[in-house]
C-alpha atoms as a PDB file:
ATOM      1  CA  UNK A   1       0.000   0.000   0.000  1.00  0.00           C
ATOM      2  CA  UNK A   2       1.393   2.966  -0.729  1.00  0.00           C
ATOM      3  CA  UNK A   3       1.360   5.346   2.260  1.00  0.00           C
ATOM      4  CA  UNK A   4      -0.652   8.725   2.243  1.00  0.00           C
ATOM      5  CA  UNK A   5       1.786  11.920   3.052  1.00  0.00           C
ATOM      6  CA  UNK A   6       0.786  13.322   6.350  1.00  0.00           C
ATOM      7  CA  UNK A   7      -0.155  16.867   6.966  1.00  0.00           C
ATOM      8  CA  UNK A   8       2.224  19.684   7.265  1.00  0.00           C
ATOM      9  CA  UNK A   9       1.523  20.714  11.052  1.00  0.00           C
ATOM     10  CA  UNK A  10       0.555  24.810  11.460  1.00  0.00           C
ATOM     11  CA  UNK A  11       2.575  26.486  13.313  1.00  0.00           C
ATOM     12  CA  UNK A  12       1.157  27.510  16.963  1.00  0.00           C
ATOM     13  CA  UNK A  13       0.022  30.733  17.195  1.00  0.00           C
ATOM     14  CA  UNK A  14       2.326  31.843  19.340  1.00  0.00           C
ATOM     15  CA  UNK A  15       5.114  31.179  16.750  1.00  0.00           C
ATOM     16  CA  UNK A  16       3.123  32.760  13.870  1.00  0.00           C
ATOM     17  CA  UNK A  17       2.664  36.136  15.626  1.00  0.00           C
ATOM     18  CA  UNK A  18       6.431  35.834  17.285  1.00  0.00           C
ATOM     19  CA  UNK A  19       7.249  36.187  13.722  1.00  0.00           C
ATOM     20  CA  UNK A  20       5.556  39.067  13.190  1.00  0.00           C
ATOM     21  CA  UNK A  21       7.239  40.512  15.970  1.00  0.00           C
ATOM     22  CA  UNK A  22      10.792  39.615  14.710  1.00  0.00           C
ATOM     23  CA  UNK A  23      10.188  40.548  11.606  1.00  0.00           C
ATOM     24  CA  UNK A  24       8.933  44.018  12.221  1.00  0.00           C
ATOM     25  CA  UNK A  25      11.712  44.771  15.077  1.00  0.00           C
ATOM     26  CA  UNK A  26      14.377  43.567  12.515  1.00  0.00           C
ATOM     27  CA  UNK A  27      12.513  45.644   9.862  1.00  0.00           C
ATOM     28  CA  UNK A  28      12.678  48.656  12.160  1.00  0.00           C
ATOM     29  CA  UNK A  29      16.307  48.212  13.198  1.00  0.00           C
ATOM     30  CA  UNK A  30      18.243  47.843  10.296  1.00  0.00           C
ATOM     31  CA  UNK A  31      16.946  50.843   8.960  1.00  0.00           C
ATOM     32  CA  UNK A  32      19.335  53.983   8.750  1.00  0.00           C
ATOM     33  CA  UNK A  33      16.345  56.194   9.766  1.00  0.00           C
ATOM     34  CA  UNK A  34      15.754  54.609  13.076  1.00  0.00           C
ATOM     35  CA  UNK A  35      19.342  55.012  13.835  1.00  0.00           C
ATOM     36  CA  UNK A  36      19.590  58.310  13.130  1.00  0.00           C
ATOM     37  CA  UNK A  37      16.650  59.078  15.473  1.00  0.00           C
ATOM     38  CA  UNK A  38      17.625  57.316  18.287  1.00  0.00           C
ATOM     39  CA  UNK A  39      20.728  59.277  17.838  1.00  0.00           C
ATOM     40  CA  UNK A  40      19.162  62.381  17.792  1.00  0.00           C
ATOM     41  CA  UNK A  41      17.169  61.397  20.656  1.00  0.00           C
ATOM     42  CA  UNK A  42      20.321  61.057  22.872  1.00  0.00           C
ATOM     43  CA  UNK A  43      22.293  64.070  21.682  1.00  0.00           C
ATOM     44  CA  UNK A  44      18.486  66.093  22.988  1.00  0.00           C
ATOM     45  CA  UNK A  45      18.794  64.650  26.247  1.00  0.00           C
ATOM     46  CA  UNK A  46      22.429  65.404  26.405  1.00  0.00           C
ATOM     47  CA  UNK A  47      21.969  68.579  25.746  1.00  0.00           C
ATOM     48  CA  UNK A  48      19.598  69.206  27.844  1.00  0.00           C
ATOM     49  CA  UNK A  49      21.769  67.954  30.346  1.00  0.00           C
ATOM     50  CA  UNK A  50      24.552  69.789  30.131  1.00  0.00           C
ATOM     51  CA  UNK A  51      23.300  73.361  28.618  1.00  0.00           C
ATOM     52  CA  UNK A  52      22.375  74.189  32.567  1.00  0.00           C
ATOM     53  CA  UNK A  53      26.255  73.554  33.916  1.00  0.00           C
ATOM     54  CA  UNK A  54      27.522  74.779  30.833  1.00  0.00           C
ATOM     55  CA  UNK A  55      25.554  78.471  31.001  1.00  0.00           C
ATOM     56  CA  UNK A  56      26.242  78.634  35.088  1.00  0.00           C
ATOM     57  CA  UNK A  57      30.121  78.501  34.425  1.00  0.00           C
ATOM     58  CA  UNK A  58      29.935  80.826  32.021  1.00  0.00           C
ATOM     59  CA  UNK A  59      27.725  83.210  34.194  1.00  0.00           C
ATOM     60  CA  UNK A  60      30.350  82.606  37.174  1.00  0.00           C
ATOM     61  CA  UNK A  61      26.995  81.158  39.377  1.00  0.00           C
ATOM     62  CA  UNK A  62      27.629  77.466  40.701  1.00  0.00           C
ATOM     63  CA  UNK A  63      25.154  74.899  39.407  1.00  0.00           C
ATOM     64  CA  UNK A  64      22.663  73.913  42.558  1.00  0.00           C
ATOM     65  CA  UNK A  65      22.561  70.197  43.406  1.00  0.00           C
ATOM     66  CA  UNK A  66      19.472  68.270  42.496  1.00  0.00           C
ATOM     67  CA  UNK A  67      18.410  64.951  43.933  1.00  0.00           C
ATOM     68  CA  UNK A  68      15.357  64.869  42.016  1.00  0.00           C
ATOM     69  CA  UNK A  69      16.675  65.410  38.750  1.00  0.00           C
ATOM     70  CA  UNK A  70      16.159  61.832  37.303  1.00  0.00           C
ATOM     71  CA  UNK A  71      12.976  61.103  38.867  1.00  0.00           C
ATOM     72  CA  UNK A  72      11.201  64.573  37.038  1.00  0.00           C
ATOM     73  CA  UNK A  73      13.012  64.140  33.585  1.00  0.00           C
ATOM     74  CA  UNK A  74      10.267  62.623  32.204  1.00  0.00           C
ATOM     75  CA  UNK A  75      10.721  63.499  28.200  1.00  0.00           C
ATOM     76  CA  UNK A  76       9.256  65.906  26.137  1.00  0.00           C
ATOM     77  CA  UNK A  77       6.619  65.994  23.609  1.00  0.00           C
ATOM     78  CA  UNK A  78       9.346  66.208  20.828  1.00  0.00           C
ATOM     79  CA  UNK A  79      10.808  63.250  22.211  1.00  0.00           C
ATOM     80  CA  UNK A  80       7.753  61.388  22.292  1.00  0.00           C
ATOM     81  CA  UNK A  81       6.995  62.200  18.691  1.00  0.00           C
ATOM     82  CA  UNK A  82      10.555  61.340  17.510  1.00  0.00           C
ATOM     83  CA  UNK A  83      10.703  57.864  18.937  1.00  0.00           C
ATOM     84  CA  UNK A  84       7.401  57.044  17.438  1.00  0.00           C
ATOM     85  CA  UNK A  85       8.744  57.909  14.074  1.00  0.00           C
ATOM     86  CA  UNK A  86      11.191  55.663  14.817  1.00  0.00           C
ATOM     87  CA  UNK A  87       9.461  52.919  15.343  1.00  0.00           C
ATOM     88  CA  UNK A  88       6.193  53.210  13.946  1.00  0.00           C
ATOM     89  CA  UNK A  89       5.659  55.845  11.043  1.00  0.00           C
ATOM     90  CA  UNK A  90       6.249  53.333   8.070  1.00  0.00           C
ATOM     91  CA  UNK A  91       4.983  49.710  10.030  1.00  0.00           C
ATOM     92  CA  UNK A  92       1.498  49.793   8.051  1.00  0.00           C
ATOM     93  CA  UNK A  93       1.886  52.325   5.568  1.00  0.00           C
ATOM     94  CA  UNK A  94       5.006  51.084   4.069  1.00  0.00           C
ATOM     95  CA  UNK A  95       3.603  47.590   4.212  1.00  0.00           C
ATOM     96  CA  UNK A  96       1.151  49.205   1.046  1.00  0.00           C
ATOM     97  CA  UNK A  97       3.357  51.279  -0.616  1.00  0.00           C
ATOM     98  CA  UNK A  98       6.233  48.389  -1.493  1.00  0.00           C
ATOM     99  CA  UNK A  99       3.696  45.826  -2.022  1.00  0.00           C
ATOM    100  CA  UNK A 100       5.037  43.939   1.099  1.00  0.00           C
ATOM    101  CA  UNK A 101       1.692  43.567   2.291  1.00  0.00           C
ATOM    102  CA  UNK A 102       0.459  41.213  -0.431  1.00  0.00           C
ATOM    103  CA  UNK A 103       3.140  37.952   0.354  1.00  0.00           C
ATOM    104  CA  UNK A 104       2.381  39.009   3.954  1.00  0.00           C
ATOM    105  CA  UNK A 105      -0.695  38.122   4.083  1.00  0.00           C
ATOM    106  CA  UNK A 106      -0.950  34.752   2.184  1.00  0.00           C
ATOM    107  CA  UNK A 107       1.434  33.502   4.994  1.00  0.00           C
ATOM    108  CA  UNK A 108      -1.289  31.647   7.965  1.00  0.00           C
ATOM    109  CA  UNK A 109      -1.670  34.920   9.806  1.00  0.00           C
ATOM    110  CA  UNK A 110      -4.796  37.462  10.363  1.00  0.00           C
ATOM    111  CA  UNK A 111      -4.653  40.749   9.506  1.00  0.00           C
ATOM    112  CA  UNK A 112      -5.120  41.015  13.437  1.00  0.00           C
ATOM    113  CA  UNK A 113      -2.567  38.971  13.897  1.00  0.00           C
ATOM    114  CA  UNK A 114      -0.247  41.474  11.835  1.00  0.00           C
ATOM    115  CA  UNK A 115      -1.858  44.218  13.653  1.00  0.00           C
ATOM    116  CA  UNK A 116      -0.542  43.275  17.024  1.00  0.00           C
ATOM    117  CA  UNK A 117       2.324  41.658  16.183  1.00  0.00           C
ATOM    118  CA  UNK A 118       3.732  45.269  14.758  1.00  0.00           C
ATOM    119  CA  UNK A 119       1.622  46.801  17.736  1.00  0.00           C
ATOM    120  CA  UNK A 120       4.052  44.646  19.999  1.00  0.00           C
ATOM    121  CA  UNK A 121       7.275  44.582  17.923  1.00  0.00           C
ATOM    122  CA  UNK A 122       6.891  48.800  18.430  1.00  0.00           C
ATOM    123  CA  UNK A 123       6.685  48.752  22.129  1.00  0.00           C
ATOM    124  CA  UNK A 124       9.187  46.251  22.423  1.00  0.00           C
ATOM    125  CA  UNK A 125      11.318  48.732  20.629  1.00  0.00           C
ATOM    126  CA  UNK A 126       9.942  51.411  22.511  1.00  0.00           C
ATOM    127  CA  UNK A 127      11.255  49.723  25.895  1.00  0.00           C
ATOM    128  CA  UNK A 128      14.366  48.553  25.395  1.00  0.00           C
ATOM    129  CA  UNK A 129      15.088  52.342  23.788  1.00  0.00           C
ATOM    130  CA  UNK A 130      14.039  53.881  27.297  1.00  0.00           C
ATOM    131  CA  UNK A 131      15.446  51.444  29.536  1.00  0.00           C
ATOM    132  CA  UNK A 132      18.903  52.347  27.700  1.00  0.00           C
ATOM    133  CA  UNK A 133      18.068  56.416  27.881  1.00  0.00           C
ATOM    134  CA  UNK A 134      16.942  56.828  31.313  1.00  0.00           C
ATOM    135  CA  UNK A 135      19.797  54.667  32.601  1.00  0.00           C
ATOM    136  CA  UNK A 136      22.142  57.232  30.371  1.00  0.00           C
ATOM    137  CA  UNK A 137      20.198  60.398  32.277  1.00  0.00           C
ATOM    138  CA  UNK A 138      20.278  58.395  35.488  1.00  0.00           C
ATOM    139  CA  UNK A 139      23.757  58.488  35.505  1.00  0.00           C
ATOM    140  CA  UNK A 140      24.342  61.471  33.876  1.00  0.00           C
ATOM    141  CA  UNK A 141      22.274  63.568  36.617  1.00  0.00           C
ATOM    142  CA  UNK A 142      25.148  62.091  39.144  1.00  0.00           C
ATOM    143  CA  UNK A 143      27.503  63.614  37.476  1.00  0.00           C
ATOM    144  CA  UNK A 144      25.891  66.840  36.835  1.00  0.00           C
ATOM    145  CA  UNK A 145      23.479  67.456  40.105  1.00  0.00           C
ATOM    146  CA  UNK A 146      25.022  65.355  42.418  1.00  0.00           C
ATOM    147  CA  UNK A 147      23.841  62.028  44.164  1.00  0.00           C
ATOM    148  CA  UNK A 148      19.978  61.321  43.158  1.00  0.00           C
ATOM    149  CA  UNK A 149      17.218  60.665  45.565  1.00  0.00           C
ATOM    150  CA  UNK A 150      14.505  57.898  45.072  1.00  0.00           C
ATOM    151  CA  UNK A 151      15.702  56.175  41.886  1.00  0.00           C
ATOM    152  CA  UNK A 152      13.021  53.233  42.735  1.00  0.00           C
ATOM    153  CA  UNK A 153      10.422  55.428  40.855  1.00  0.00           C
ATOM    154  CA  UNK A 154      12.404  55.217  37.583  1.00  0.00           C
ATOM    155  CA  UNK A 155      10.635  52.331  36.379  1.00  0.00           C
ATOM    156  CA  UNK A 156       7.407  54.582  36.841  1.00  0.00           C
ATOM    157  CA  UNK A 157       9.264  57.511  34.462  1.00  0.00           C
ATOM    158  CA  UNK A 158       9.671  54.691  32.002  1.00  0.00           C
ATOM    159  CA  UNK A 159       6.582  53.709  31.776  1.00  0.00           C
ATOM    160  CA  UNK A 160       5.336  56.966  31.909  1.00  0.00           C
ATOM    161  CA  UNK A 161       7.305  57.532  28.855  1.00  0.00           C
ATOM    162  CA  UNK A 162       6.580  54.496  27.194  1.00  0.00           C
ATOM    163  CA  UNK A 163       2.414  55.540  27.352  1.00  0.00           C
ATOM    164  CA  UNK A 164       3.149  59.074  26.420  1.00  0.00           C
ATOM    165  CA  UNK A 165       4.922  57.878  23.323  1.00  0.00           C
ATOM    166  CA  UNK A 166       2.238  55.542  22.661  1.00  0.00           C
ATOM    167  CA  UNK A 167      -0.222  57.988  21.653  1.00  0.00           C
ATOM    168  CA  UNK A 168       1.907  59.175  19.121  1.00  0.00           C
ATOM    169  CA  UNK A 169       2.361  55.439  17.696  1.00  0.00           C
ATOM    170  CA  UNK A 170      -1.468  55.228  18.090  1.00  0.00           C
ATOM    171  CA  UNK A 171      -2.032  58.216  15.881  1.00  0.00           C
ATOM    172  CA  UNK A 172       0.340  57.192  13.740  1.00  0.00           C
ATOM    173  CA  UNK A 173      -0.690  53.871  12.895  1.00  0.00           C
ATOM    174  CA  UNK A 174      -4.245  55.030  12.394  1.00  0.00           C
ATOM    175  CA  UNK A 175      -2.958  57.063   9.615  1.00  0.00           C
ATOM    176  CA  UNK A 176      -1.269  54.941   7.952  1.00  0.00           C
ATOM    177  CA  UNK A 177      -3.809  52.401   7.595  1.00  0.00           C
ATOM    178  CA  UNK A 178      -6.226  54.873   6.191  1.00  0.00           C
ATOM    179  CA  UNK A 179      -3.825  56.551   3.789  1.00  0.00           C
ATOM    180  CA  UNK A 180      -1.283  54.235   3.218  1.00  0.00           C
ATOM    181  CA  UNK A 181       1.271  56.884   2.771  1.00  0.00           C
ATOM    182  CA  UNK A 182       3.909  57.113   4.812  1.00  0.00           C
ATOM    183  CA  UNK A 183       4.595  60.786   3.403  1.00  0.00           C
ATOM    184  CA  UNK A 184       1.115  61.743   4.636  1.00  0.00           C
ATOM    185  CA  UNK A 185       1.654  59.766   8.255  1.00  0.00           C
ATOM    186  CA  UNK A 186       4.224  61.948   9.017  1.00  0.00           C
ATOM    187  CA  UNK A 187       2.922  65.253   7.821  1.00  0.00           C
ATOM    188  CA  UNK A 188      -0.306  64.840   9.738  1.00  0.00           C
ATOM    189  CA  UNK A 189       1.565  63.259  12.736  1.00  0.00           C
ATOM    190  CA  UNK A 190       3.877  66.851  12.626  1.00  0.00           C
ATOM    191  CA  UNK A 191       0.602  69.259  12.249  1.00  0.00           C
ATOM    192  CA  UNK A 192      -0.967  68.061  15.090  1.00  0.00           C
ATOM    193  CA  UNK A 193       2.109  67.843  17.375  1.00  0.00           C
ATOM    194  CA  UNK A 194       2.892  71.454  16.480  1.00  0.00           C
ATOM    195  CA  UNK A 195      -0.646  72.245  16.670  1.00  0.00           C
ATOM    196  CA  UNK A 196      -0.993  70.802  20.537  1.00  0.00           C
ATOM    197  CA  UNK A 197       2.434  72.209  21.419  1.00  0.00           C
ATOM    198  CA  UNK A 198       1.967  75.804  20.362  1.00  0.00           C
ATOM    199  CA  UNK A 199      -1.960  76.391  21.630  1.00  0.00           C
ATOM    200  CA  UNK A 200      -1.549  75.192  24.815  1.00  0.00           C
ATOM    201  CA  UNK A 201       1.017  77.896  25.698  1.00  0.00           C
ATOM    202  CA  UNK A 202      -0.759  80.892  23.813  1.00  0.00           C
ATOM    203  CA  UNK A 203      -4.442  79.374  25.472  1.00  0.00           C
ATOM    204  CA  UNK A 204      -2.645  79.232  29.029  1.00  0.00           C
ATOM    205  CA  UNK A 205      -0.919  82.987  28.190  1.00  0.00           C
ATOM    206  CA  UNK A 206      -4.455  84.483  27.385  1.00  0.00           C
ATOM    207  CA  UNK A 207      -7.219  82.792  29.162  1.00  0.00           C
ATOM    208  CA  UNK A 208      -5.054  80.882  32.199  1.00  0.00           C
ATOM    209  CA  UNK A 209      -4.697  77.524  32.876  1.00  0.00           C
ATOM    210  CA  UNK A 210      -7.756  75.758  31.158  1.00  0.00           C
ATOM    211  CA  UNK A 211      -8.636  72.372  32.511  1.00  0.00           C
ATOM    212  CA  UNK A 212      -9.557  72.351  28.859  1.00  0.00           C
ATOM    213  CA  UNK A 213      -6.050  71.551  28.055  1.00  0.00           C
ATOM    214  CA  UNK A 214      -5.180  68.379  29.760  1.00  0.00           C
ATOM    215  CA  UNK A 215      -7.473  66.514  27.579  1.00  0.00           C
ATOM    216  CA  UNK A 216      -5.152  67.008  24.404  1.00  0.00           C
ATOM    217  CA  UNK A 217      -2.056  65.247  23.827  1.00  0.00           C
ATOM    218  CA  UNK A 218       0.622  67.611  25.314  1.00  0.00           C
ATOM    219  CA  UNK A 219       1.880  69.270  28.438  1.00  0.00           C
ATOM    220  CA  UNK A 220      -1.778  70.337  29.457  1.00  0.00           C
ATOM    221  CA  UNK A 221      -1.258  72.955  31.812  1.00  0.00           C
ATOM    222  CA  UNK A 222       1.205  73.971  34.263  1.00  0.00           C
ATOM    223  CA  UNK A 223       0.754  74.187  38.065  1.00  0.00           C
ATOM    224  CA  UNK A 224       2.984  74.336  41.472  1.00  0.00           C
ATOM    225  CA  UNK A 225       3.585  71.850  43.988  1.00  0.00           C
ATOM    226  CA  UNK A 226       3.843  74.168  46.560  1.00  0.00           C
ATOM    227  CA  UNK A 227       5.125  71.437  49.001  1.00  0.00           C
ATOM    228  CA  UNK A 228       7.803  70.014  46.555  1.00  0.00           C
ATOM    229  CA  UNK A 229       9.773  73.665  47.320  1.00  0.00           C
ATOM    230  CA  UNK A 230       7.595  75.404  44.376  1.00  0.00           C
ATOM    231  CA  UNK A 231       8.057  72.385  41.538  1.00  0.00           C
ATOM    232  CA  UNK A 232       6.648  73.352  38.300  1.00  0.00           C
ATOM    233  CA  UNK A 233       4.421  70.393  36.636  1.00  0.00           C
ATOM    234  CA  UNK A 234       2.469  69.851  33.562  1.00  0.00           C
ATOM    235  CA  UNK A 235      -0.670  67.897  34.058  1.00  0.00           C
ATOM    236  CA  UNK A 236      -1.230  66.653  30.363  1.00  0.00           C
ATOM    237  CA  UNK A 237      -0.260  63.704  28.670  1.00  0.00           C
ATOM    238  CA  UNK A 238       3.447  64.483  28.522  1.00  0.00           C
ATOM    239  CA  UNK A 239       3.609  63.905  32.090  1.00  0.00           C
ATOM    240  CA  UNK A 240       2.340  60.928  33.290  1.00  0.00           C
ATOM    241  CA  UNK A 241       5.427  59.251  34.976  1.00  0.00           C
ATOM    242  CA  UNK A 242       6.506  62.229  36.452  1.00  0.00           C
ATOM    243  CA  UNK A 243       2.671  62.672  37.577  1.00  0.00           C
ATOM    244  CA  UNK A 244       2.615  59.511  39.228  1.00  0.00           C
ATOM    245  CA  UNK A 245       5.819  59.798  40.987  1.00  0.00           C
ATOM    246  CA  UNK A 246       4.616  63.412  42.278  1.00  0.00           C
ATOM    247  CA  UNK A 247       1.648  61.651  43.431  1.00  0.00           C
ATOM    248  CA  UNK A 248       3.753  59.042  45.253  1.00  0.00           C
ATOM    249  CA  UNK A 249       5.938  61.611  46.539  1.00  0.00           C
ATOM    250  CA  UNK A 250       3.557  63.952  47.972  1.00  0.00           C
ATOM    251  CA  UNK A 251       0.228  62.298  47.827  1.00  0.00           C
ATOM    252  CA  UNK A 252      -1.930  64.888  50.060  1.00  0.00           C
ATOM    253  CA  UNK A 253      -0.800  67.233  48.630  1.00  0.00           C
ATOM    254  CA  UNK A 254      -2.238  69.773  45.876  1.00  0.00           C
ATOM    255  CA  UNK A 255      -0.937  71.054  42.320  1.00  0.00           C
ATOM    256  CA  UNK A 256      -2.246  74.904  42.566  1.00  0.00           C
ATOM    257  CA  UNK A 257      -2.733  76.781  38.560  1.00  0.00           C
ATOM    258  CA  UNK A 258      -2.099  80.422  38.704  1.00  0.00           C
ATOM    259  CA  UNK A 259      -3.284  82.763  35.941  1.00  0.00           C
ATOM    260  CA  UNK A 260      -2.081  86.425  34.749  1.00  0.00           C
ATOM    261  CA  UNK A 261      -3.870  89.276  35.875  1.00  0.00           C
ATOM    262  CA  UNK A 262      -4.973  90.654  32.621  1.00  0.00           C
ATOM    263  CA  UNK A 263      -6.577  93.645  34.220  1.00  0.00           C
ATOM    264  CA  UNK A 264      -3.386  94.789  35.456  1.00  0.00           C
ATOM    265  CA  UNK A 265      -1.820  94.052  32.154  1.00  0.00           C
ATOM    266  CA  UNK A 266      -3.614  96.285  30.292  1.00  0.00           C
ATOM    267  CA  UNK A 267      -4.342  99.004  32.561  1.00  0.00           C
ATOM    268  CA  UNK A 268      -0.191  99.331  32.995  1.00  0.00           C
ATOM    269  CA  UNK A 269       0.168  98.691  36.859  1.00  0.00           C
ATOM    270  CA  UNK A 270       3.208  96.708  36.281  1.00  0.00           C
ATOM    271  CA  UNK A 271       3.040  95.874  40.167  1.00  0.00           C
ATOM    272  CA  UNK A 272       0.008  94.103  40.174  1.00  0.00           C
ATOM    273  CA  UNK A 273       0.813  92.328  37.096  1.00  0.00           C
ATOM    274  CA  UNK A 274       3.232  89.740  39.710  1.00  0.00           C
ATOM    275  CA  UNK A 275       0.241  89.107  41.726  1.00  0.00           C
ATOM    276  CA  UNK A 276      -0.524  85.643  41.654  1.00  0.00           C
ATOM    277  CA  UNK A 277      -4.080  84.558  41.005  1.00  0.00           C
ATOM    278  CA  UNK A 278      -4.903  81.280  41.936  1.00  0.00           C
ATOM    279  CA  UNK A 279      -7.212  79.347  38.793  1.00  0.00           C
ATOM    280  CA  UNK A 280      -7.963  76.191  40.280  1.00  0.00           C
ATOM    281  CA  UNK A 281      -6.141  73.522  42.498  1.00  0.00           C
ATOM    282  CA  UNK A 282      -6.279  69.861  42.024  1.00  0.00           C
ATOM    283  CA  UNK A 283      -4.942  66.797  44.108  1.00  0.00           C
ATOM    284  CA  UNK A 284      -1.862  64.925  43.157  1.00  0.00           C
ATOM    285  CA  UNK A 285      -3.907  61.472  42.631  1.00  0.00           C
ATOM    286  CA  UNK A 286      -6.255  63.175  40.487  1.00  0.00           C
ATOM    287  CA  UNK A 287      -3.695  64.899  38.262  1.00  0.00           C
ATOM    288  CA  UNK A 288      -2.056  61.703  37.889  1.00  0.00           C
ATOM    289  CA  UNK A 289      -5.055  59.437  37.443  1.00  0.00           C
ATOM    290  CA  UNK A 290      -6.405  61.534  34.767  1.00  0.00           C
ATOM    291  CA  UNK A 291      -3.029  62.218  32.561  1.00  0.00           C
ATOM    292  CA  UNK A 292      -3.265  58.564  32.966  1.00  0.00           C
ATOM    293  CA  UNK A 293      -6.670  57.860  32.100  1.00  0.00           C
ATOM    294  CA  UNK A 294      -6.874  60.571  29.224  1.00  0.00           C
ATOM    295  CA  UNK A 295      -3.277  58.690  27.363  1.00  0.00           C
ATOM    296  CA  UNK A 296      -5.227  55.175  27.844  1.00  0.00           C
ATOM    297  CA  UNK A 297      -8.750  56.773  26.013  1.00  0.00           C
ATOM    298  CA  UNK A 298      -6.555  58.371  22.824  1.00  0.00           C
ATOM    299  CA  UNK A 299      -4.370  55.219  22.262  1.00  0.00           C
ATOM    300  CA  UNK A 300      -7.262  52.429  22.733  1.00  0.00           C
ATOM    301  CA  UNK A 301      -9.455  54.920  20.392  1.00  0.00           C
ATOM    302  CA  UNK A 302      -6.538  55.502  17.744  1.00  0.00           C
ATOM    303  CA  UNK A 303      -5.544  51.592  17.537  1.00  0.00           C
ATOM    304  CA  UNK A 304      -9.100  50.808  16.899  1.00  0.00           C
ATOM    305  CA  UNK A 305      -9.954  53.039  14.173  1.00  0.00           C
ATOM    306  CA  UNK A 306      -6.173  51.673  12.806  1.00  0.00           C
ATOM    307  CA  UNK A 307      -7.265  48.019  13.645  1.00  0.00           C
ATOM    308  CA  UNK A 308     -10.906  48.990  11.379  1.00  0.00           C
ATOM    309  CA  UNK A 309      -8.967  50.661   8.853  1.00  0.00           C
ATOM    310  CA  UNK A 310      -6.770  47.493   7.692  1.00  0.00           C
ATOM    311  CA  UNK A 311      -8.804  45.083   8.290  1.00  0.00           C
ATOM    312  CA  UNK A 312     -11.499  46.597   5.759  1.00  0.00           C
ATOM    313  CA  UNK A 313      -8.655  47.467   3.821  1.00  0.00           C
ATOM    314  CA  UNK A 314      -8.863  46.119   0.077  1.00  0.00           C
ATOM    315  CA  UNK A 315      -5.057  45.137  -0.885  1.00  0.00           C
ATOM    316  CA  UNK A 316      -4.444  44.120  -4.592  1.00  0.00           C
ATOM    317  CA  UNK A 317      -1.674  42.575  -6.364  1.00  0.00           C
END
């Protein structure tokens, strides 16, 4: 009898979406642009590190020590956007635009299954890239401000970080699935980071510190931790590790918004124009839980529409 030829055996799912993930990490890596981001990520944070030593010995003034450095560098916007260019700009568009998409998805995999296995390969990305920075700041703050005070929250700064950048990634990959272009990703991704990053300032300026703000990706608006000798905080989305940690740090007490005194402003009385006018205050916890909550609503609301948008997505060869 002649024997019948079994079955080729599927792979588990587990090994079909770990393949995903490799492939879109290696995909990410090798490329020059990634590189050159990361790079430019590092030479920020260096510089940002040593602009403040570098203008007090040229000003004759002696740099002031700062335990707390490393637990309230919690990244910037820019950075944010940067490292999600990195690792996410091209991971869906791209996928159209070469055709890659088409042998992709005759392999034994779901679009979903592509979804989050980029989703994942990103974050891994994402993790390892802050792990690496934040132990380069961590040890950089040493050397500039001195011995640093409760490093056990630096975890919290890094995943602070990590959800902050997230949004951008979110954003991102809901563009690309709709337009396929990675051209138009980044464009749009740009507008509405500038857009966030100059209204809040010019809306806090004119109008104070609007709750209104910490509901859009971005610093939201800044307060005082009167308790935390005067610490200036933003309580948007920028901020969440560093909101957390405040709220561990000093959890009774209360971030206080100030606004300008526009009468005096226009009426001249330069004296008056100092006064401090108290907006609003709100709790640590609540500052934190919302920065928190607000990050979680845009990148759960972003990845859906993205997760909509390819799998209705009609791909031809």
């Amino acid at each position: 009898m002649t024997a019948t030829p079994s079955r080729k055996r599927r792979p588990s799912w587990f090994k079909r979406f770990w393949a995903i993930v490799r492939y879109e990490m290696l995909w990410n890596i090798r490329k020059k642009k990634f590189i050159g981001i990361i790079a430019a990520v590092f030479v920020i944070a260096t510089l940002i590190l040593v602009l403040p030593p570098v203008l007090s010995r040229s000003s004759g003034v002696a740099i002031k020590a700062n335990p707390y450095y490393a637990i309230t560098f919690g990244g910037t916007g820019f950075l944010f956007l940067l490292f999600a260019i990195g690792t996410s700009v091209n991971s869906i568009s791209s996928e159209f635009e070469s055709g890659s998409i088409v042998p992709l998805i005759t392999k034994p995999v779901s679009r979903t299954m592509i979804f989050l296995g980029k989703l994942f390969g990103a974050f891994v990305i994402l993790l390892v890239s802050y792990i690496v920075l934040y132990g380069y700041i961590t040890i950089a703050s040493v050397v500039v401000y001195g011995p640093q005070k409760d490093l056990q929250y630096m975890p919290i700064i890094v995943v602070g970080s990590m959800v902050s950048t997230l949004i951008w990634v979110s954003i991102m990959f809901a563009v690309g699935s709709i337009s396929k272009n990675t051209i138009m990703t980044v464009i749009m991704a740009i507008i509405l980071f500038l857009a966030f990053f100059f209204a809040a300032p010019l809306i806090g300026e004119f109008y104070g510190p609007s709750p209104t703000l910490n509901y859009f990706p971005g610093t939201g608006a800044s307060g005082t931790i009167f308790v935390a000798n005067g610490t200036s905080v933003g309580s948007g989305t920028d901020n969440i590790g560093v909101n957390i940690v405040n709220y561990a740090l000093y959890s009774s007490a209360n971030v206080t918004y100030f606004k300008t005194n526009v009468t005096a402003l226009t009426s001249g009385n330069a004296s008056a124009i100092t006064t401090n006018i108290v907006a609003y205050t709100e709790s640590t916890a609540f500052v934190a839980i919302r920065s928190l909550a607000i990050a979680a609503g845009y990148i759960a609301s972003f990845l859906a529409v993205a997760w909509v948008a390819l799998k209705r997505s009609q791909i031809l060869e």
